[in-house]
N, C-alpha and C. Protein backbone atom coordinates (compact mmCIF):
# COMPACT_ATOMS: atom_id res chain seq x y z
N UNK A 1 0.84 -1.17 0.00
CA UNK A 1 0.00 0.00 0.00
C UNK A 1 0.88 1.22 0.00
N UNK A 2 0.38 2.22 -0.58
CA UNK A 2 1.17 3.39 -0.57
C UNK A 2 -0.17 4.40 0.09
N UNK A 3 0.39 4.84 1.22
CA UNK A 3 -0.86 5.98 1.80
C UNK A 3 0.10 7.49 1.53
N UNK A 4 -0.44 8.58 1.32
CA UNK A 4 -0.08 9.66 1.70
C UNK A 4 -1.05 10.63 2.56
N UNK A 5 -0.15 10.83 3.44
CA UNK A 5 -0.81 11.76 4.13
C UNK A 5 -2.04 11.22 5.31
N UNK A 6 -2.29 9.84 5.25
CA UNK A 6 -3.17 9.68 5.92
C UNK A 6 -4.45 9.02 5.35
N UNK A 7 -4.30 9.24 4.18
CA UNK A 7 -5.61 9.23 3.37
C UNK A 7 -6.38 8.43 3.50
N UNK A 8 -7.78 7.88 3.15
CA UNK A 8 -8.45 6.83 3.44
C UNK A 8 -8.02 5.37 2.68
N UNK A 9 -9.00 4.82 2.81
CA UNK A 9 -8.45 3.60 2.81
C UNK A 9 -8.94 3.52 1.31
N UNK A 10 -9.41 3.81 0.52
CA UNK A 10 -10.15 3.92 -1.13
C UNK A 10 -9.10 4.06 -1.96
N UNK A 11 -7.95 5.04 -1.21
CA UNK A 11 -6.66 5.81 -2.08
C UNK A 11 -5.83 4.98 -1.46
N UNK A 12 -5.47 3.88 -0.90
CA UNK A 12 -4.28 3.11 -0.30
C UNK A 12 -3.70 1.75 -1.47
N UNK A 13 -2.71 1.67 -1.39
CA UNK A 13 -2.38 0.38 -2.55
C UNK A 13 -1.72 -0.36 -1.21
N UNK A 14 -1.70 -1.22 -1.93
CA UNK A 14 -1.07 -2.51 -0.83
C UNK A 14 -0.14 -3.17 -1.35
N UNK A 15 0.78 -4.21 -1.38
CA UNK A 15 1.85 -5.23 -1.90
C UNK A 15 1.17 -6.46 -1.05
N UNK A 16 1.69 -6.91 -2.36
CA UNK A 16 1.20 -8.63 -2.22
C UNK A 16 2.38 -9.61 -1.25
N UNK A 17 2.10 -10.55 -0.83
CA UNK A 17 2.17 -11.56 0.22
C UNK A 17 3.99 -11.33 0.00
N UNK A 18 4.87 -11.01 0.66
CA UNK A 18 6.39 -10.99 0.63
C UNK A 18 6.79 -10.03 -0.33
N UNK A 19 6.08 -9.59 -0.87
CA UNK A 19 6.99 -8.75 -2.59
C UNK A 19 6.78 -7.66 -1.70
N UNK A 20 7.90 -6.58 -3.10
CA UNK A 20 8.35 -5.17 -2.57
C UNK A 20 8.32 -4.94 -4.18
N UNK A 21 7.75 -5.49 -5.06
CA UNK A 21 7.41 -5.30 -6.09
C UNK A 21 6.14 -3.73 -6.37
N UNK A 22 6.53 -2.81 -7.13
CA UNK A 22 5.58 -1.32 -7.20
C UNK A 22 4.97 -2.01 -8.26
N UNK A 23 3.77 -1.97 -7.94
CA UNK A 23 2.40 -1.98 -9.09
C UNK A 23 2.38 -1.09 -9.76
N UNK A 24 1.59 -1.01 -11.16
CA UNK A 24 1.87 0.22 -12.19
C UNK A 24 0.59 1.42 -11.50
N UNK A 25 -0.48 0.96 -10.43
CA UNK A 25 -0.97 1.54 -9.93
C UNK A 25 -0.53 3.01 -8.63
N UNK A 26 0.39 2.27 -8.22
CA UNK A 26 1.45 2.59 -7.25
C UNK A 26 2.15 3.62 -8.35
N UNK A 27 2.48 3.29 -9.49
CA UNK A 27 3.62 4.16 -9.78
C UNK A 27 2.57 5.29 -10.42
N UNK A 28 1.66 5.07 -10.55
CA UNK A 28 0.67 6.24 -10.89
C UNK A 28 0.55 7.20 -9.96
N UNK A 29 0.20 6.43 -8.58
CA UNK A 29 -0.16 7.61 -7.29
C UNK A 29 1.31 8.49 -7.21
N UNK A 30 2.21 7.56 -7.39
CA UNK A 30 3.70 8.51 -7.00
C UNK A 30 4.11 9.70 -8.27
N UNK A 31 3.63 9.33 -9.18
CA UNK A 31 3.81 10.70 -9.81
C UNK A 31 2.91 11.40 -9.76
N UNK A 32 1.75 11.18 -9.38
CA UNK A 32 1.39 12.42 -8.77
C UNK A 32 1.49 12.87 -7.98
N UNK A 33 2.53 12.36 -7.23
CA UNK A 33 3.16 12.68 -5.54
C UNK A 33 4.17 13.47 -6.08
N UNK A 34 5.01 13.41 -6.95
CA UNK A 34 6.10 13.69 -7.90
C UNK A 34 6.44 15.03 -8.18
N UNK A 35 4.69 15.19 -9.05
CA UNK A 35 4.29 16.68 -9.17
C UNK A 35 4.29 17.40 -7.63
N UNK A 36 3.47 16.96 -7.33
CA UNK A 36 3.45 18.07 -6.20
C UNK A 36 4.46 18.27 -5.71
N UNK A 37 5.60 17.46 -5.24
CA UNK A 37 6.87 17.65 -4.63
C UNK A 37 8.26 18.45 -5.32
N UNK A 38 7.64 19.00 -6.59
CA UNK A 38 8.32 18.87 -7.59
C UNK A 38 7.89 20.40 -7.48
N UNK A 39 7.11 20.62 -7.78
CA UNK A 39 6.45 22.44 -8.27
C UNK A 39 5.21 22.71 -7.82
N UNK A 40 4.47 21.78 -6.79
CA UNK A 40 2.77 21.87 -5.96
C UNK A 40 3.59 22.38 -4.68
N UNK A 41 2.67 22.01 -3.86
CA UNK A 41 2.66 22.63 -2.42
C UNK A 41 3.68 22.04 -1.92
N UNK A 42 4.26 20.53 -2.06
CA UNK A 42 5.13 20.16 -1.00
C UNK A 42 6.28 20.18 -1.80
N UNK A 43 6.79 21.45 -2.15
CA UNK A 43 7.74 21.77 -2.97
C UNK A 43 8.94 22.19 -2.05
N UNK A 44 10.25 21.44 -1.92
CA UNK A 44 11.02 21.88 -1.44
C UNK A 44 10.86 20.99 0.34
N UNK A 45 9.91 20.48 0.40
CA UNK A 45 9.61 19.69 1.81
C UNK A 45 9.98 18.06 1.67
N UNK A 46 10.55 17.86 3.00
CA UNK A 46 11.33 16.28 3.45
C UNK A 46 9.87 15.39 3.28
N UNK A 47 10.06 14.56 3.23
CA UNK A 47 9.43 12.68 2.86
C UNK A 47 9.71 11.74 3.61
N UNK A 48 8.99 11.29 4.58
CA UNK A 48 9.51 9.77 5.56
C UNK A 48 8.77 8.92 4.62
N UNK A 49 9.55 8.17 4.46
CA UNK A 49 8.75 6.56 4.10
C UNK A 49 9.00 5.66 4.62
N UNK A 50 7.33 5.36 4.89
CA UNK A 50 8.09 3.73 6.00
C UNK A 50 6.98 2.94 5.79
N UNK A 51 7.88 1.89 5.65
CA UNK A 51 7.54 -0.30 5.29
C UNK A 51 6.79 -0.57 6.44
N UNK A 52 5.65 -1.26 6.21
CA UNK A 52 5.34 -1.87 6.88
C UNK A 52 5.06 -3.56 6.40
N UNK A 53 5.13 -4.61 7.42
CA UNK A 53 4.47 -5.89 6.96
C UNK A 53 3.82 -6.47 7.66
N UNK A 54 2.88 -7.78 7.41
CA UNK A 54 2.00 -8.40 8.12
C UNK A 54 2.79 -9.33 9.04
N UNK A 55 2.07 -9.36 10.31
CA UNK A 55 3.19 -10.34 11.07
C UNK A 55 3.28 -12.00 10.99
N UNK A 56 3.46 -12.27 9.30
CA UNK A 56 3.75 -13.62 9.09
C UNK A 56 5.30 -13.62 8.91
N UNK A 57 5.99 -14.33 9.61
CA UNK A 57 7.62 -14.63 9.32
C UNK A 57 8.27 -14.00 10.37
N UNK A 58 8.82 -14.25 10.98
CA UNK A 58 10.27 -13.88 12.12
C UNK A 58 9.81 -11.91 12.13
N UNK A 59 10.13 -11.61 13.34
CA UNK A 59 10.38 -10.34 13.09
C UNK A 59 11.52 -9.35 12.35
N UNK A 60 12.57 -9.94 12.69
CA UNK A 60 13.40 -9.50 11.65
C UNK A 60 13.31 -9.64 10.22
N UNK A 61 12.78 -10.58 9.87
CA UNK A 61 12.50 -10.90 8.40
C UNK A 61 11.27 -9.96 8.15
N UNK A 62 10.36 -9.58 8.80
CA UNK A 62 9.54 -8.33 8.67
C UNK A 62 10.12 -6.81 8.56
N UNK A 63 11.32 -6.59 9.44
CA UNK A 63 11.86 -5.05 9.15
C UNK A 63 12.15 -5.70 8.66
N UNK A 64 13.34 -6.32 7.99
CA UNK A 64 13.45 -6.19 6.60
C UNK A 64 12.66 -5.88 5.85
N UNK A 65 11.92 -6.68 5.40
CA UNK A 65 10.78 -6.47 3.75
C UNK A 65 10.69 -5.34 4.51
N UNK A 66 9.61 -4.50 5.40
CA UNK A 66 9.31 -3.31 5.21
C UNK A 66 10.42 -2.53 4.78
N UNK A 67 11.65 -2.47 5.15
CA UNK A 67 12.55 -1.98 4.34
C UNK A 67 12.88 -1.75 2.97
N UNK A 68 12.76 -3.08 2.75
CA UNK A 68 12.81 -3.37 1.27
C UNK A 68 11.58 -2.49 0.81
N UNK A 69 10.46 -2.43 1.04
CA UNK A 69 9.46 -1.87 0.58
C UNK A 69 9.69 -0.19 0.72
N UNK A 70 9.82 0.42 1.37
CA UNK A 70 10.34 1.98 1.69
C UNK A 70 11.53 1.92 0.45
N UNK A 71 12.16 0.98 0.90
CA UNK A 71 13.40 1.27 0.13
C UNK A 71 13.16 1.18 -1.55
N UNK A 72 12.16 0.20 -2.36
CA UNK A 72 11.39 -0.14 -3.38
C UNK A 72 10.82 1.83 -3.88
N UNK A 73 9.83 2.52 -2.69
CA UNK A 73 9.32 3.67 -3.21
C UNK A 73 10.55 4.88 -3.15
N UNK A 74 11.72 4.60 -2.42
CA UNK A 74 12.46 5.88 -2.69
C UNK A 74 13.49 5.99 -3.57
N UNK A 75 13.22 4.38 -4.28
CA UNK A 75 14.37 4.77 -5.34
C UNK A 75 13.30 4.66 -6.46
N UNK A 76 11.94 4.73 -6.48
CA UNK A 76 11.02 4.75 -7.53
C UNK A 76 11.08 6.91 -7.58
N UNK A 77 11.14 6.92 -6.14
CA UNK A 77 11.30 8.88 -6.19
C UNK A 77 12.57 8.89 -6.97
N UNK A 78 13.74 8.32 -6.49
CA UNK A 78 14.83 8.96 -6.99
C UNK A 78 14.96 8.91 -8.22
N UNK A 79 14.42 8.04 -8.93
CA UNK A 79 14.38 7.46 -10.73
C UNK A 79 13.57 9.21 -11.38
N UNK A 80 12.59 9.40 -10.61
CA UNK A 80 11.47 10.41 -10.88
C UNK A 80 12.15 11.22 -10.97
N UNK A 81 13.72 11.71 -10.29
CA UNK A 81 14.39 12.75 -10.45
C UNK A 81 13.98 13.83 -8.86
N UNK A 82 13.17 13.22 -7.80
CA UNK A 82 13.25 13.72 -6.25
C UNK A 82 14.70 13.56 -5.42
N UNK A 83 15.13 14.92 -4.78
CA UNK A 83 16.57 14.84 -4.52
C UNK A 83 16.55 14.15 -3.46
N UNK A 84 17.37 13.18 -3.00
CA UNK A 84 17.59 11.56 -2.48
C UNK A 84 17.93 12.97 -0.94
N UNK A 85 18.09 13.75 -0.63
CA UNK A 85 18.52 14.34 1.13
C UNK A 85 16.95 14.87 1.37
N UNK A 86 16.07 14.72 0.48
CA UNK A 86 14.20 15.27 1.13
C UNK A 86 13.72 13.85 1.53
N UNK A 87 14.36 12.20 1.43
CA UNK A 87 13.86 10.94 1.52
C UNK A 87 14.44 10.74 2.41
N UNK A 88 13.88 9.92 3.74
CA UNK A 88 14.31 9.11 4.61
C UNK A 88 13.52 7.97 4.40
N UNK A 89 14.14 6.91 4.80
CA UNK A 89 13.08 5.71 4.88
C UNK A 89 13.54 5.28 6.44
N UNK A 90 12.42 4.26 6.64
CA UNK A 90 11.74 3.41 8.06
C UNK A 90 11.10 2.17 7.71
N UNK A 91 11.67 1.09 8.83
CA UNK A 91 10.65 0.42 8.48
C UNK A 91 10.13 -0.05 9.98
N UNK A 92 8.73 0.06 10.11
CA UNK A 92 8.02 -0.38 11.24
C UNK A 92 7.78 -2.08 11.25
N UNK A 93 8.42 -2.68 10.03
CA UNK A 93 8.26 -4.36 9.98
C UNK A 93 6.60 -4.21 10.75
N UNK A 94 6.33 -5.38 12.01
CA UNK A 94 5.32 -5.85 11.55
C UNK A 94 4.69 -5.11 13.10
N UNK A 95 5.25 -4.38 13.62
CA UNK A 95 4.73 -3.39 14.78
C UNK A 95 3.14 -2.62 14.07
N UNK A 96 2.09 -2.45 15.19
CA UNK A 96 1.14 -2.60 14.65
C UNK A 96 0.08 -3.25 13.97
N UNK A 97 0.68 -4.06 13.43
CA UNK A 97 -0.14 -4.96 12.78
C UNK A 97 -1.40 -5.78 13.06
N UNK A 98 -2.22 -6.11 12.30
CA UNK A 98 -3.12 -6.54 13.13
C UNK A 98 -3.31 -7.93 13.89
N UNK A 99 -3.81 -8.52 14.52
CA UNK A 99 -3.98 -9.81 15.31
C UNK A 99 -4.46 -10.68 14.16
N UNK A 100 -5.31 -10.58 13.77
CA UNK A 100 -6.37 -11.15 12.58
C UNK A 100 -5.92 -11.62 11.32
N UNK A 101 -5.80 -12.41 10.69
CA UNK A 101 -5.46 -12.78 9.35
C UNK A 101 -5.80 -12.37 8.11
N UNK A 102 -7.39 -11.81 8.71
CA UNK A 102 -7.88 -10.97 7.48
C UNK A 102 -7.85 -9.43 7.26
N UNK A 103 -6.88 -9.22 8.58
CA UNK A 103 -6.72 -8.00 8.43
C UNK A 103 -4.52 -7.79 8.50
N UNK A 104 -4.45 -8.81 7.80
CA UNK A 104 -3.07 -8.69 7.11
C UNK A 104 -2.63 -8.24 6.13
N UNK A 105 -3.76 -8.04 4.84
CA UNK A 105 -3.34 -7.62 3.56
C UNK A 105 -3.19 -6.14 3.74
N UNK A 106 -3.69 -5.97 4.48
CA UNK A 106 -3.45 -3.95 5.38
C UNK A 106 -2.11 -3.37 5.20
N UNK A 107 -1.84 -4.78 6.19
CA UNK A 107 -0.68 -4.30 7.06
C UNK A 107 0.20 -4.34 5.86
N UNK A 108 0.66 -4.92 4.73
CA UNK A 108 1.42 -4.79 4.07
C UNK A 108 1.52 -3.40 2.79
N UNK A 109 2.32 -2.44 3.43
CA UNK A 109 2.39 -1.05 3.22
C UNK A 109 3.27 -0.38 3.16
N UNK A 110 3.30 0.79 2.18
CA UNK A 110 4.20 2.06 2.51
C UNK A 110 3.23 3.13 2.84
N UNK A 111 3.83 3.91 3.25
CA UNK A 111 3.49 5.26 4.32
C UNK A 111 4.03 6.25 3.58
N UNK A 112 3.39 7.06 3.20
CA UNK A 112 4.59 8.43 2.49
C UNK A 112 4.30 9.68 3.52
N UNK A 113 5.20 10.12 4.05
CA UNK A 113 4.47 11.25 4.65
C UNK A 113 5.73 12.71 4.48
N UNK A 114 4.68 13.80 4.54
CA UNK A 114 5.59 15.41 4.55
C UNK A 114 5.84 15.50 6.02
N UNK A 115 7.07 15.82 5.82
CA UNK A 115 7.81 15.90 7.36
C UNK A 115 7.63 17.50 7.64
């Protein structure tokens, strides 16, 4: 999932079961993240991104992938031509997450947020 800002859950993308693979959907929302960061309002403003995953697999093997996943959207910014010192990445691995199984496909996410 890629959220910005908070947004609801209608505008969220998600990643599938272990991948850190960007959907062509995903790479849609980010250029329009692109623009704005580029010459819109959050022009000239820092970017946290942070991984999250569902808590199937070791915890460490969770920060990782969320890593991998943060790390997946900030070099999809840096390709876009966003200067790599406005990106930090995080990964919250599987902190949060939910108890429930059916509420795992959630948890597997990026976070974009204006710092």
């Amino acid at each position: 999932m890629l959220a910005v800002m908070g947004s609801n859950l209608a505008s969220k993308m998600f990643f599938k079961v272990a991948s850190t693979k960007l959907h062509t959907d995903a790479q849609t929302r980010l250029d329009g993240l692109e623009t704005c960061a580029k010459s819109g309002a959050a022009k000239d403003q820092k970017f946290e991104i942070v991984g999250r995953a569902d808590p199937v697999g070791t915890d460490a093997y969770n920060k990782q992938l969320g890593m991998s996943r943060a790390d997946a959207v900030a070099k999809y910014r840096r390709d876009q031509g966003v200067d790599t010192g406005r990106v930090a990445t995080v990964s919250k691995g599987e902190d949060g997450s939910s108890p429930d199984p059916w509420g795992w496909p959630y948890d597997r996410r990026v976070t974009v947020r204006i710092k």
